[in-house]
N, C-alpha and C. Protein backbone atom coordinates (compact mmCIF):
# COMPACT_ATOMS: atom_id res chain seq x y z
N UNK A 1 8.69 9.09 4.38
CA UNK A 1 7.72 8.07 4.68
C UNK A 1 8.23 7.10 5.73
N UNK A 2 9.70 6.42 5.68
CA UNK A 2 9.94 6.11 6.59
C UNK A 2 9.85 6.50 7.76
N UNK A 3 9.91 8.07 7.81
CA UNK A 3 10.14 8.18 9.45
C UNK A 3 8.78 8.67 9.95
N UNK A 4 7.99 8.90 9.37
CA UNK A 4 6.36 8.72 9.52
C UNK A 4 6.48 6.69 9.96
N UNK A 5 6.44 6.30 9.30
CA UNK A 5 6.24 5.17 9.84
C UNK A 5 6.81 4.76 11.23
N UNK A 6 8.14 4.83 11.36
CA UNK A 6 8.82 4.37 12.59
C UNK A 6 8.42 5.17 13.71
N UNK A 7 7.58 6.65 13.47
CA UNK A 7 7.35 7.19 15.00
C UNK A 7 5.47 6.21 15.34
N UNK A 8 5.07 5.97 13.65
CA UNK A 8 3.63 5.40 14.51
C UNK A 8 4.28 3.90 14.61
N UNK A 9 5.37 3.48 14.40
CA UNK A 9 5.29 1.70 15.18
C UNK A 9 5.66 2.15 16.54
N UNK A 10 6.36 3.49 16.81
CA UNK A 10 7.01 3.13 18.41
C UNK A 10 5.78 3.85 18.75
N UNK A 11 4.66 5.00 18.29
CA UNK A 11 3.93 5.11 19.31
C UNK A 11 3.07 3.86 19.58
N UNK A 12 2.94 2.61 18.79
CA UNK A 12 1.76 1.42 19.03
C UNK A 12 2.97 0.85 19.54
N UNK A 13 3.96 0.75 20.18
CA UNK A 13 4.71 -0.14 20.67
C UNK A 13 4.60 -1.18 19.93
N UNK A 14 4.94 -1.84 18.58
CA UNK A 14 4.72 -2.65 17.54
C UNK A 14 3.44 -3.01 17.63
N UNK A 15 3.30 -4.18 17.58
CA UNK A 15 2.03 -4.49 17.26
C UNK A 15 1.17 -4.23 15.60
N UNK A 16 1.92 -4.18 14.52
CA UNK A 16 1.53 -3.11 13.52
C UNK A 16 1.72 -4.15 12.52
N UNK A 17 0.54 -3.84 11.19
CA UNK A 17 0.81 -4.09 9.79
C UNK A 17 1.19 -2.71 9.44
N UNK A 18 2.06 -3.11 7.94
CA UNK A 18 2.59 -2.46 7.14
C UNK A 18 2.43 -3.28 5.66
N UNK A 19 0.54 -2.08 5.09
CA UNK A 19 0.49 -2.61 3.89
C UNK A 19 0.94 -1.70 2.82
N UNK A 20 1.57 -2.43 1.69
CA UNK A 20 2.20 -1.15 0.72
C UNK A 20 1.99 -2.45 -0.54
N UNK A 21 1.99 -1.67 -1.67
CA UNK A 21 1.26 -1.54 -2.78
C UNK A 21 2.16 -2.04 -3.54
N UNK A 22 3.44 -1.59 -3.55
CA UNK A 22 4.65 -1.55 -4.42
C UNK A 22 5.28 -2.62 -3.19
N UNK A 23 6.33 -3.91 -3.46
CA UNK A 23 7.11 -4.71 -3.53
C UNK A 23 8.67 -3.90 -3.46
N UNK A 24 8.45 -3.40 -4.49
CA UNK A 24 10.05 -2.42 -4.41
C UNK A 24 9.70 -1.62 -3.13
N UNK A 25 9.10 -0.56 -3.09
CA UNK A 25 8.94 0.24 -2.07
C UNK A 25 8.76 -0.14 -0.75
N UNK A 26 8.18 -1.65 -0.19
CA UNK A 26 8.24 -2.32 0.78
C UNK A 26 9.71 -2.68 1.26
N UNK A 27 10.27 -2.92 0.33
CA UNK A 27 11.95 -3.21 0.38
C UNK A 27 12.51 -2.14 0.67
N UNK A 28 12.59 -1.00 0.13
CA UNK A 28 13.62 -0.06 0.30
C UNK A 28 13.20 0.21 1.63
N UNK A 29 12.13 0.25 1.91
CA UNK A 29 11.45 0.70 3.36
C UNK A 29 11.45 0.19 4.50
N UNK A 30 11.68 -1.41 4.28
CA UNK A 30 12.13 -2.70 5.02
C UNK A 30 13.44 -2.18 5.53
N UNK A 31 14.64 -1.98 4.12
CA UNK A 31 15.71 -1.82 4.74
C UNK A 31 15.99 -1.01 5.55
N UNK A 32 15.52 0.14 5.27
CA UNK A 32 15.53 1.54 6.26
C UNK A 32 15.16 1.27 7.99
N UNK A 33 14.69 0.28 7.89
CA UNK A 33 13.48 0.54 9.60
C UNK A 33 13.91 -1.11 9.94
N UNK A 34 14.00 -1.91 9.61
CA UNK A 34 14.46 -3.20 10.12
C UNK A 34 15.45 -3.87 11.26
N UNK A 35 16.06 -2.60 12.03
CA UNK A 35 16.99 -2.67 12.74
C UNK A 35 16.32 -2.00 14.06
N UNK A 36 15.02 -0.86 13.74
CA UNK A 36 14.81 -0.18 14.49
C UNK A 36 13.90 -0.10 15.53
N UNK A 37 13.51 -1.85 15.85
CA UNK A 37 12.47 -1.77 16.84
C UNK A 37 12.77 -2.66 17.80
N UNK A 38 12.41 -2.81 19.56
CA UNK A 38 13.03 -3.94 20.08
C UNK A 38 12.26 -5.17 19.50
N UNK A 39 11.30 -5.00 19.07
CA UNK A 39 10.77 -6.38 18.72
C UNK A 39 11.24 -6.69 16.95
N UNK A 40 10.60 -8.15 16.30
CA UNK A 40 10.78 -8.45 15.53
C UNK A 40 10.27 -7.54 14.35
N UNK A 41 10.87 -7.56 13.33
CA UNK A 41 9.64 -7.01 11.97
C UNK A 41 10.39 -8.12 11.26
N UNK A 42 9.46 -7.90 10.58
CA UNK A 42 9.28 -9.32 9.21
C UNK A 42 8.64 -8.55 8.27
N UNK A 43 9.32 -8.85 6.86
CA UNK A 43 9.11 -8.78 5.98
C UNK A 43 8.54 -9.83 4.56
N UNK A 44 7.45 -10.18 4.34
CA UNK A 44 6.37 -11.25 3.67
C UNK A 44 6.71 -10.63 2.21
N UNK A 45 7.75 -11.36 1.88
CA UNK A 45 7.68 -11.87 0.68
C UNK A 45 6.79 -12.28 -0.38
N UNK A 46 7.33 -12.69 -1.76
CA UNK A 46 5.93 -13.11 -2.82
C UNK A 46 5.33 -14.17 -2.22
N UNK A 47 5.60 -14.86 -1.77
CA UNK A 47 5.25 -15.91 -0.87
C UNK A 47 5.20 -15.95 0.45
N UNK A 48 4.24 -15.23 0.92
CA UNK A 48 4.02 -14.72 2.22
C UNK A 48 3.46 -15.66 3.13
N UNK A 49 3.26 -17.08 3.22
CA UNK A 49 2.58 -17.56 4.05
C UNK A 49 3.33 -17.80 5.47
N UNK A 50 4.59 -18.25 5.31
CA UNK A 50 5.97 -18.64 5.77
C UNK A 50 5.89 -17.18 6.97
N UNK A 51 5.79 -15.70 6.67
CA UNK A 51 6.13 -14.85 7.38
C UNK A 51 5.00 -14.74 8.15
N UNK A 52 3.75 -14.84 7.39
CA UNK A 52 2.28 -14.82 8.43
C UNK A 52 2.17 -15.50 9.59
N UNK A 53 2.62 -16.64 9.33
CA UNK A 53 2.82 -17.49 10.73
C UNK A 53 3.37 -17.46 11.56
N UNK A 54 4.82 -16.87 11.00
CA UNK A 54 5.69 -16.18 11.64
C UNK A 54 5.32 -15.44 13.00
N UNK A 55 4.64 -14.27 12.10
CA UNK A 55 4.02 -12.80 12.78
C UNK A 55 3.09 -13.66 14.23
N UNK A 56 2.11 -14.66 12.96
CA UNK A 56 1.31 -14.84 14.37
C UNK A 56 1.66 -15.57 15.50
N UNK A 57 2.96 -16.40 15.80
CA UNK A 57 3.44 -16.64 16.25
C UNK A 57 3.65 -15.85 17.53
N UNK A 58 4.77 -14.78 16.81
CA UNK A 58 5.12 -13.61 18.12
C UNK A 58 4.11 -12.94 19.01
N UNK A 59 4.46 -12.62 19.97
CA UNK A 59 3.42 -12.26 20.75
C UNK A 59 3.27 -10.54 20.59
N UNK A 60 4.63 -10.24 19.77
CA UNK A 60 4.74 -8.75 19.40
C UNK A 60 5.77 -8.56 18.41
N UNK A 61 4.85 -7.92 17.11
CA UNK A 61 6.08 -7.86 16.03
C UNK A 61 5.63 -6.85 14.96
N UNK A 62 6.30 -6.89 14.08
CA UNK A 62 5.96 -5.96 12.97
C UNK A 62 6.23 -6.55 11.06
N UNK A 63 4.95 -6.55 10.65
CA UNK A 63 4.26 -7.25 9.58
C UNK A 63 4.42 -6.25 8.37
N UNK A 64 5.92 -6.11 7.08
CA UNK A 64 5.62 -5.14 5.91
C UNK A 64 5.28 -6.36 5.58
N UNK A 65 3.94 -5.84 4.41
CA UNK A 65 3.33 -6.71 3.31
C UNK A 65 3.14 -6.41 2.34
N UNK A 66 2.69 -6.80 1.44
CA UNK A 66 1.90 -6.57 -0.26
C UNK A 66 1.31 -7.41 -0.27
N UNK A 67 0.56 -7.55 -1.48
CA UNK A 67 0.13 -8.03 -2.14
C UNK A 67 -1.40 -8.87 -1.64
N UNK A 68 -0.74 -10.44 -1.69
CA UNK A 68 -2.13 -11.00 -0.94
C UNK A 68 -2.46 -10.61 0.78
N UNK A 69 -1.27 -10.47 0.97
CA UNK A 69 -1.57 -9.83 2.42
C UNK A 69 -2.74 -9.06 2.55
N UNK A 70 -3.58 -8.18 1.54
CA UNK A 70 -4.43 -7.26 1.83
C UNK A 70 -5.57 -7.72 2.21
N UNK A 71 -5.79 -9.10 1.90
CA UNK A 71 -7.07 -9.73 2.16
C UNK A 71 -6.98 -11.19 2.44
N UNK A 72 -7.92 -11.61 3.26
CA UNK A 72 -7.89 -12.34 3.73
C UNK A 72 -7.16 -13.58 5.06
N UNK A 73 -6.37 -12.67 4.97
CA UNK A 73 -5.74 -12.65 7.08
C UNK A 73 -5.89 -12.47 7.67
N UNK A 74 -6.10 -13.16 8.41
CA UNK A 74 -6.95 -12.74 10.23
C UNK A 74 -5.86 -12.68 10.89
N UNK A 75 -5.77 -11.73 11.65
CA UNK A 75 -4.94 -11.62 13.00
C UNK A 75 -5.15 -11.22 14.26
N UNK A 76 -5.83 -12.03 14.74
CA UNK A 76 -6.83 -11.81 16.13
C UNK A 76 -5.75 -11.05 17.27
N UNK A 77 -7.16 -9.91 17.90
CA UNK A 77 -6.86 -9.23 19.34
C UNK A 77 -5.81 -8.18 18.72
N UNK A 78 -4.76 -8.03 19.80
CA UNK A 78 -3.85 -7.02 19.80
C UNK A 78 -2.28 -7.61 18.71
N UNK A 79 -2.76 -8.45 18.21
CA UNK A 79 -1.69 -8.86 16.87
C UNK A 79 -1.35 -7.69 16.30
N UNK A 80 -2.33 -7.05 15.65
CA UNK A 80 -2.15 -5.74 14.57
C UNK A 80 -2.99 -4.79 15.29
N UNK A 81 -2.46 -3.60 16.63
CA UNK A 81 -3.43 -2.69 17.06
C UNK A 81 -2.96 -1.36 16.00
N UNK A 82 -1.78 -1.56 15.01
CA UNK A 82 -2.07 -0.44 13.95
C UNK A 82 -2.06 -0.67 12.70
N UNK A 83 -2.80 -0.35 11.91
CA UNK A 83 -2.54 -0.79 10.52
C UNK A 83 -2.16 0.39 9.87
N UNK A 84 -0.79 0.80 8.93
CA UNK A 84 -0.85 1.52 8.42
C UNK A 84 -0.62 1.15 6.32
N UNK A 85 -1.17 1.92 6.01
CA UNK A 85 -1.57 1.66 5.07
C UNK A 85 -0.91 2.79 3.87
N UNK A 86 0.38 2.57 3.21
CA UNK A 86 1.44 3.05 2.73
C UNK A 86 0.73 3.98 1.13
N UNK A 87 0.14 3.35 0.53
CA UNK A 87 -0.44 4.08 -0.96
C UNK A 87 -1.54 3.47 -0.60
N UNK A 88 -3.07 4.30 -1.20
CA UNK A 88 -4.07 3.87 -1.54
C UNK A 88 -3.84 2.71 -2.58
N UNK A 89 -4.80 1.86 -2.41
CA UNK A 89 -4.47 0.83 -3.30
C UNK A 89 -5.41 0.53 -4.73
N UNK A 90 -4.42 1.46 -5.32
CA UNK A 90 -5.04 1.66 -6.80
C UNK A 90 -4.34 0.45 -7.95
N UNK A 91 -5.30 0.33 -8.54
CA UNK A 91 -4.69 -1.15 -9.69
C UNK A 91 -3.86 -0.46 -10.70
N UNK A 92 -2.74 -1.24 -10.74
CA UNK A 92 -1.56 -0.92 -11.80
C UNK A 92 -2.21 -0.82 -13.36
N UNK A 93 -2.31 -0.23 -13.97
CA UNK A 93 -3.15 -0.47 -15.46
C UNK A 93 -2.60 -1.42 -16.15
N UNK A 94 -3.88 -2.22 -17.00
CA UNK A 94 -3.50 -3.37 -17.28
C UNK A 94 -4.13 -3.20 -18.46
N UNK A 95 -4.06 -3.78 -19.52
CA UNK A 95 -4.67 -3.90 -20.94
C UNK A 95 -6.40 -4.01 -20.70
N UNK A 96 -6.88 -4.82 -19.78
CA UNK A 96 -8.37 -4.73 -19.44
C UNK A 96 -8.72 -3.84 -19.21
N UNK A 97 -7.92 -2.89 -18.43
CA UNK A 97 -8.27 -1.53 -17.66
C UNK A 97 -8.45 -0.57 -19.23
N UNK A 98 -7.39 -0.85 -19.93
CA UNK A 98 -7.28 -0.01 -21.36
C UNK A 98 -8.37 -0.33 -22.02
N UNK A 99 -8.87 -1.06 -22.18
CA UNK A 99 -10.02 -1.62 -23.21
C UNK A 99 -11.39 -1.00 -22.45
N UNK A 100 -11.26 -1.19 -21.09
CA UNK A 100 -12.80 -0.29 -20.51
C UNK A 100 -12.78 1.07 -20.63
N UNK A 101 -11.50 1.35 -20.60
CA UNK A 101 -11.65 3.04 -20.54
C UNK A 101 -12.31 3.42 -21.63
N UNK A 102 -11.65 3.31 -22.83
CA UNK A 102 -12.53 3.55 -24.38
C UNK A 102 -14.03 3.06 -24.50
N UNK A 103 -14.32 2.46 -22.96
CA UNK A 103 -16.38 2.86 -23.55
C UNK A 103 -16.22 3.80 -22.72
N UNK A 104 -15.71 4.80 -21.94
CA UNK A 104 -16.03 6.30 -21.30
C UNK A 104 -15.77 7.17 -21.77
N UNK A 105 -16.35 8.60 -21.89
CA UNK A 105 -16.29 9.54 -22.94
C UNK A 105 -14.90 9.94 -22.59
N UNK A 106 -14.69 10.33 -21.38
CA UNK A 106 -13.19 10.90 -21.20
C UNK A 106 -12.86 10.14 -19.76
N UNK A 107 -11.73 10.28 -19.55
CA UNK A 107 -10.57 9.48 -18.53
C UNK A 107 -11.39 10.08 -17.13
N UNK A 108 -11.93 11.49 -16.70
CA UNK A 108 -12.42 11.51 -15.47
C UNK A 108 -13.83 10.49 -15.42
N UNK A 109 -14.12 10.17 -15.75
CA UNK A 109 -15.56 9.75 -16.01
C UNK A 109 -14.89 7.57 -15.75
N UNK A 110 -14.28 7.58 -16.27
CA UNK A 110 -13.85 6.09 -16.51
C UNK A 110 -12.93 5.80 -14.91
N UNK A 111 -12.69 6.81 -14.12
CA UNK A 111 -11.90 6.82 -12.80
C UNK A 111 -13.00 6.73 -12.11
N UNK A 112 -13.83 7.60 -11.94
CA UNK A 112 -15.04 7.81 -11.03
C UNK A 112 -15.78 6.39 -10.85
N UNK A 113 -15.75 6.39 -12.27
CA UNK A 113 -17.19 4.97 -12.23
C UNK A 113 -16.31 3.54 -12.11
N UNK A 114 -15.36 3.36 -12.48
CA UNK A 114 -14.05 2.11 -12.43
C UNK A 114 -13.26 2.06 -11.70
N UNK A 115 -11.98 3.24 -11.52
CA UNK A 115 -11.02 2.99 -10.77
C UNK A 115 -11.24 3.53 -9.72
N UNK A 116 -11.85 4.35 -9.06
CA UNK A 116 -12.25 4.53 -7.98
C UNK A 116 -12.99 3.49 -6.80
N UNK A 117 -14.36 2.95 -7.25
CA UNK A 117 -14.77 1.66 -6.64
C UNK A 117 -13.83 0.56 -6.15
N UNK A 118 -13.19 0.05 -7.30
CA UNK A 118 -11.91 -0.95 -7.34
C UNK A 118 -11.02 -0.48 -6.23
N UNK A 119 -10.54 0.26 -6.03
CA UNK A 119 -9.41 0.91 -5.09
C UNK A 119 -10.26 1.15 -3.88
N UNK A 120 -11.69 1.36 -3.49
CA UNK A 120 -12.42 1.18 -2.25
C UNK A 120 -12.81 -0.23 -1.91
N UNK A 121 -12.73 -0.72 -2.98
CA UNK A 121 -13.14 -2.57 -2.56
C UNK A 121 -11.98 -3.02 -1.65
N UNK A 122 -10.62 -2.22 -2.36
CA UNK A 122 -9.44 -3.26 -1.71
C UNK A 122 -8.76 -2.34 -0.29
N UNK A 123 -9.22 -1.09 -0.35
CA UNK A 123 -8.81 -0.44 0.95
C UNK A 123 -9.94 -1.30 1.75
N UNK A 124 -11.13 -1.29 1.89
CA UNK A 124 -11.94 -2.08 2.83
C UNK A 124 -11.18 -3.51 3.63
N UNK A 125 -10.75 -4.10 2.10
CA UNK A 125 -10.53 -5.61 2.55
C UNK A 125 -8.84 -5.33 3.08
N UNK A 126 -8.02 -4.16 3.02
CA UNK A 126 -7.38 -3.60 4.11
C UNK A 126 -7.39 -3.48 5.87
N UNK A 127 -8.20 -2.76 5.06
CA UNK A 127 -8.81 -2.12 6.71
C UNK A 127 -9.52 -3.23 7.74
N UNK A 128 -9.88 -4.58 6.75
CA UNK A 128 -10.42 -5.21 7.42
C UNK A 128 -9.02 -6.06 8.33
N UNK A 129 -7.77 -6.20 7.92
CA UNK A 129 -7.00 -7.10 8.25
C UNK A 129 -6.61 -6.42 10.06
N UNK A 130 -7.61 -5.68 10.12
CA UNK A 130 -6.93 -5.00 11.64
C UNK A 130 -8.29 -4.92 12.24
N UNK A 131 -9.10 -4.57 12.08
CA UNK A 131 -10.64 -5.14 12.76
C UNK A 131 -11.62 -6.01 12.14
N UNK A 132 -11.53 -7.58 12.86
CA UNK A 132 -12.23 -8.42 13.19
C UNK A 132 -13.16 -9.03 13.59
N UNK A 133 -13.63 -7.79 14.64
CA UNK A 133 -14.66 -8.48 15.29
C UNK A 133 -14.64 -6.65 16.40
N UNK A 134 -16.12 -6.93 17.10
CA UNK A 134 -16.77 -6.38 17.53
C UNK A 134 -15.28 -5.26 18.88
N UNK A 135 -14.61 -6.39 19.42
CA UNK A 135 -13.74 -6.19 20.71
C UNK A 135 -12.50 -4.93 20.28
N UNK A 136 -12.03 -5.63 19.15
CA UNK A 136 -11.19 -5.08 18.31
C UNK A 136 -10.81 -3.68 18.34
N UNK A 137 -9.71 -3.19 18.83
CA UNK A 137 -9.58 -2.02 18.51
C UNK A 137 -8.07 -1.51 17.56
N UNK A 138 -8.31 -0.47 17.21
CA UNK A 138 -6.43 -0.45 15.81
C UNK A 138 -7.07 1.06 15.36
N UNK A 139 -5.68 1.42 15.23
CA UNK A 139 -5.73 2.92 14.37
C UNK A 139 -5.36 2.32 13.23
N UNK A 140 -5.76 3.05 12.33
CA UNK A 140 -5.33 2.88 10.88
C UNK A 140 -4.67 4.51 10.85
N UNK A 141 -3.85 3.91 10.10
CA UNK A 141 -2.93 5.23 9.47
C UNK A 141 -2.99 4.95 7.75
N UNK A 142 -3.47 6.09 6.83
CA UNK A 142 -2.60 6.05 5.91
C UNK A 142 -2.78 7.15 5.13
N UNK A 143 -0.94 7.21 4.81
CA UNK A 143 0.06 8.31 4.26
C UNK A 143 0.26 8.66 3.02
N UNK A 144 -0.48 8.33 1.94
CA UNK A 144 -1.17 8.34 1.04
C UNK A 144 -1.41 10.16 1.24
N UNK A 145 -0.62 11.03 0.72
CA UNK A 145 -1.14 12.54 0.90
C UNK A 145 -2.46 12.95 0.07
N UNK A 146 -2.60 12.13 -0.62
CA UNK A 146 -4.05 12.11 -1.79
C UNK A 146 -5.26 11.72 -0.93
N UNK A 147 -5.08 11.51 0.22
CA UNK A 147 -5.96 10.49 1.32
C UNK A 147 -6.35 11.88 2.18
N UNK A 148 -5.37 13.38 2.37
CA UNK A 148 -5.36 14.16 3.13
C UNK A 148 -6.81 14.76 3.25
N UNK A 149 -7.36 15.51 4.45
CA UNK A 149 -8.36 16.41 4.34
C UNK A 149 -7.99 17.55 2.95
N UNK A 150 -8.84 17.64 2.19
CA UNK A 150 -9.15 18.73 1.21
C UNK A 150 -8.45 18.13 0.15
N UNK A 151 -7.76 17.30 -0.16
CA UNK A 151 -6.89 16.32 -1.28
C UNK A 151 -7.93 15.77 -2.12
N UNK A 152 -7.71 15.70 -3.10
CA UNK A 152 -8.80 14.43 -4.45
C UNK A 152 -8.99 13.60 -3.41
N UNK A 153 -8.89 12.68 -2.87
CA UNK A 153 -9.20 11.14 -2.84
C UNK A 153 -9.72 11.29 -1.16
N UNK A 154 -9.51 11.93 -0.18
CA UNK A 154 -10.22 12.60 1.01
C UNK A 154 -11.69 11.90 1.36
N UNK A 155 -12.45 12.41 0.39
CA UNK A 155 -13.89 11.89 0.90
C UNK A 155 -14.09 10.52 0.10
N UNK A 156 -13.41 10.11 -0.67
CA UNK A 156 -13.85 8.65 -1.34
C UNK A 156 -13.04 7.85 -0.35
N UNK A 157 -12.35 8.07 0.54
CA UNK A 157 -11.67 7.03 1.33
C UNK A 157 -12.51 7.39 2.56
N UNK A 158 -13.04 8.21 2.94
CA UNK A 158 -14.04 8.40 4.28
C UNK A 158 -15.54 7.38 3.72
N UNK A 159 -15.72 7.34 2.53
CA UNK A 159 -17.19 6.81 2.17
C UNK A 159 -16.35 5.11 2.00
N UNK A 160 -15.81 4.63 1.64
CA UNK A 160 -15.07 3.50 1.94
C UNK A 160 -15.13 2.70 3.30
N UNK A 161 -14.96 3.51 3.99
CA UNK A 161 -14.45 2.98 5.71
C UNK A 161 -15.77 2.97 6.55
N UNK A 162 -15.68 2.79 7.54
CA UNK A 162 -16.92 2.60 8.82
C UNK A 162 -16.73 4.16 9.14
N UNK A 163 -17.41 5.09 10.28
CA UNK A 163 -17.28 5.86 10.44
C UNK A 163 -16.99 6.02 12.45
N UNK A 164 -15.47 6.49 11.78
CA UNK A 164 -14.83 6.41 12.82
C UNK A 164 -14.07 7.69 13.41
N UNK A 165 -13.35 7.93 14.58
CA UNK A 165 -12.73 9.09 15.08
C UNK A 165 -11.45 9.21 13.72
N UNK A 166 -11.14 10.45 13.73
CA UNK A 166 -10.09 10.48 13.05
C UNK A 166 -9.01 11.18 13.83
N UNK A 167 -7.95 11.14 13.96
CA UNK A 167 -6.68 11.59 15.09
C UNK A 167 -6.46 12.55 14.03
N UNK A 168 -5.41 13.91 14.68
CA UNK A 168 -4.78 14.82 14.13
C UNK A 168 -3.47 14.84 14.22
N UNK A 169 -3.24 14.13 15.31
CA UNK A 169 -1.94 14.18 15.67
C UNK A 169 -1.20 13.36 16.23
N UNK A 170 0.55 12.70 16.39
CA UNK A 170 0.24 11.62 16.94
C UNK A 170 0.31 11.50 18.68
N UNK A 171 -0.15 12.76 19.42
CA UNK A 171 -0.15 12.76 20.36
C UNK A 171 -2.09 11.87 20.85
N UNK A 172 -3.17 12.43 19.53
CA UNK A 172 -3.77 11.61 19.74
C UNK A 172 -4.24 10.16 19.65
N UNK A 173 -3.12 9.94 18.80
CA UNK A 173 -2.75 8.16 18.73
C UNK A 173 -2.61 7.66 19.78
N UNK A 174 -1.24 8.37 21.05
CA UNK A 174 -0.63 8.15 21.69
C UNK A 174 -1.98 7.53 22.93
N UNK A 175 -2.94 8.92 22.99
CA UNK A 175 -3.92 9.25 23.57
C UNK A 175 -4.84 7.17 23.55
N UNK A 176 -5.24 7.22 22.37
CA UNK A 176 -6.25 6.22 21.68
C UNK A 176 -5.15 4.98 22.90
N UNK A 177 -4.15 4.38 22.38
CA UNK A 177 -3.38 3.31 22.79
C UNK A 177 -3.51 3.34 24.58
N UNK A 178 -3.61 4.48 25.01
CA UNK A 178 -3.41 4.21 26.31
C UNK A 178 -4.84 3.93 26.76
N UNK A 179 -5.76 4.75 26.46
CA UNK A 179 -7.44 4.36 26.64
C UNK A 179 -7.56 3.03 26.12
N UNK A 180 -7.19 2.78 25.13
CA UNK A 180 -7.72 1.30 24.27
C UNK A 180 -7.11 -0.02 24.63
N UNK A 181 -5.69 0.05 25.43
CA UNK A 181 -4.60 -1.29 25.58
C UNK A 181 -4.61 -1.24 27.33
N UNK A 182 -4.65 -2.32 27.35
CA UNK A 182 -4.18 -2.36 29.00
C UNK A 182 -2.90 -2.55 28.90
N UNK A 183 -2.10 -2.43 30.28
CA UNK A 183 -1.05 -2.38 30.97
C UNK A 183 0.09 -3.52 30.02
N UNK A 184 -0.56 -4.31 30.15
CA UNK A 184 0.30 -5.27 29.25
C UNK A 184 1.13 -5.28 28.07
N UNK A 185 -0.03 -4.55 27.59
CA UNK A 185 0.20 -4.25 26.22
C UNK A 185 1.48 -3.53 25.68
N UNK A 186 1.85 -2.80 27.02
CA UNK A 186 3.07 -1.64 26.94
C UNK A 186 4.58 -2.43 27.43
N UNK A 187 4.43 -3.86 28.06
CA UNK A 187 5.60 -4.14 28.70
C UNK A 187 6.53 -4.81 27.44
N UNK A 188 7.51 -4.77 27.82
CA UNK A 188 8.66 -5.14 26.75
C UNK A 188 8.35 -6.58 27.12
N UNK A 189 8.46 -7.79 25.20
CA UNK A 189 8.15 -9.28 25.21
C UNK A 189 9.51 -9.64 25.65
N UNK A 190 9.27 -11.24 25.61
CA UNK A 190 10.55 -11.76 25.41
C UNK A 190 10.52 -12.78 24.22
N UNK A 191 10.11 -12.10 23.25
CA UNK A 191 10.45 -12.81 22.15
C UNK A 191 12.08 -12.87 21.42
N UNK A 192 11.97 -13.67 20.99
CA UNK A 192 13.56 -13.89 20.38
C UNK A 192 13.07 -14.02 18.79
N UNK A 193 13.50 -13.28 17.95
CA UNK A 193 13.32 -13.62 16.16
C UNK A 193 14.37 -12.97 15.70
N UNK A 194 14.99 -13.61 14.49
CA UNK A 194 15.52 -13.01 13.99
C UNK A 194 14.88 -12.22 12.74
N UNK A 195 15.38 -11.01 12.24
CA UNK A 195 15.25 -9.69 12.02
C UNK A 195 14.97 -10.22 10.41
């Protein structure tokens, strides 16, 4: 997973969120790739406000998140031209979750009608943290293999989203960034952050 990730931050030349589900798994994944870009990455903590500002600050950087990160952050223009999106974002089971299941006859039936919706409410308000507004352009990536063509979760994450191109490869990522970013977009910053 890491190295899926680090070839789509260098094909967006940063510019990228990194939302993930798991806290631990943001970390181990942090550590792995944190050394490996010329620009900044930041990593948003339980208390993420401190790094948001951070991010928006730079004029080019790279954003791992959780948690509240998934909603409600704006990051205008070419801030975030990729969002990738680490696990579908399914709710950890919780005693409420236990108590609804037992009015469904069986566990497929209580996913379909419950945990399924829930996990499209919060990929949306995902997907939203990278298009904004009308101008807006961002690939979304996410590696989620349950997300794959012909996989369980495939067409409930296509009925979720707007309906958009889907890339095969990341030569057509590569493709998207050069049609979609001007010239600028590609030159090395001179930002200074520490790591």
């Amino acid at each position: 997973m890491a190295r899926q990730i680090q070839e789509l931050i260098n094909t967006a030349n940063g510019h990228t969120l990194v939302l993930f589900t798991s806290y631990d798994q943001m970390g181990r994944v942090y550590e792995k790739l944190k050394d490996k870009f010329p620009v900044p990455v930041l990593q948003a903590q339980r208390n993420p406000q401190i790094y948001l500002e951070r991010f928006k600050q730079l004029s080019n950087a790279v954003l791992f998140a959780s948690g509240a990160c998934w909603e409600g952050v704006d990051f205008p223009g070419d801030m975030v031209s990729l969002l990738i999106i680490v696990k579908l974002p399914f709710q950890v089971p919780d005693p409420l979750g236990e108590a609804m299941r037992k009015q469904y006859s069986n566990l497929h039936s209580y996913i379909q009608a419950e945990v399924v919706p829930e996990m499209q409410i919060k990929l949306r308000q995902g997907f939203g943290r990278a298009i904004r507004t009308e101008t807006d352009s961002c690939v979304v990536a996410i590696l989620d293999p349950r997300a794959a063509p012909g996989k369980r979760y495939h067409q409930v994450v296509l009925e979720a989203l707007p309906d958009m191109p889907i890339a095969e490869t990341i030569e057509d990522i590569h493709s998207f960034f050069r049609i979609h970013k001007g010239p600028d977009y590609f030159l090395p910053q001179n930002d200074t952050e520490d790591n």
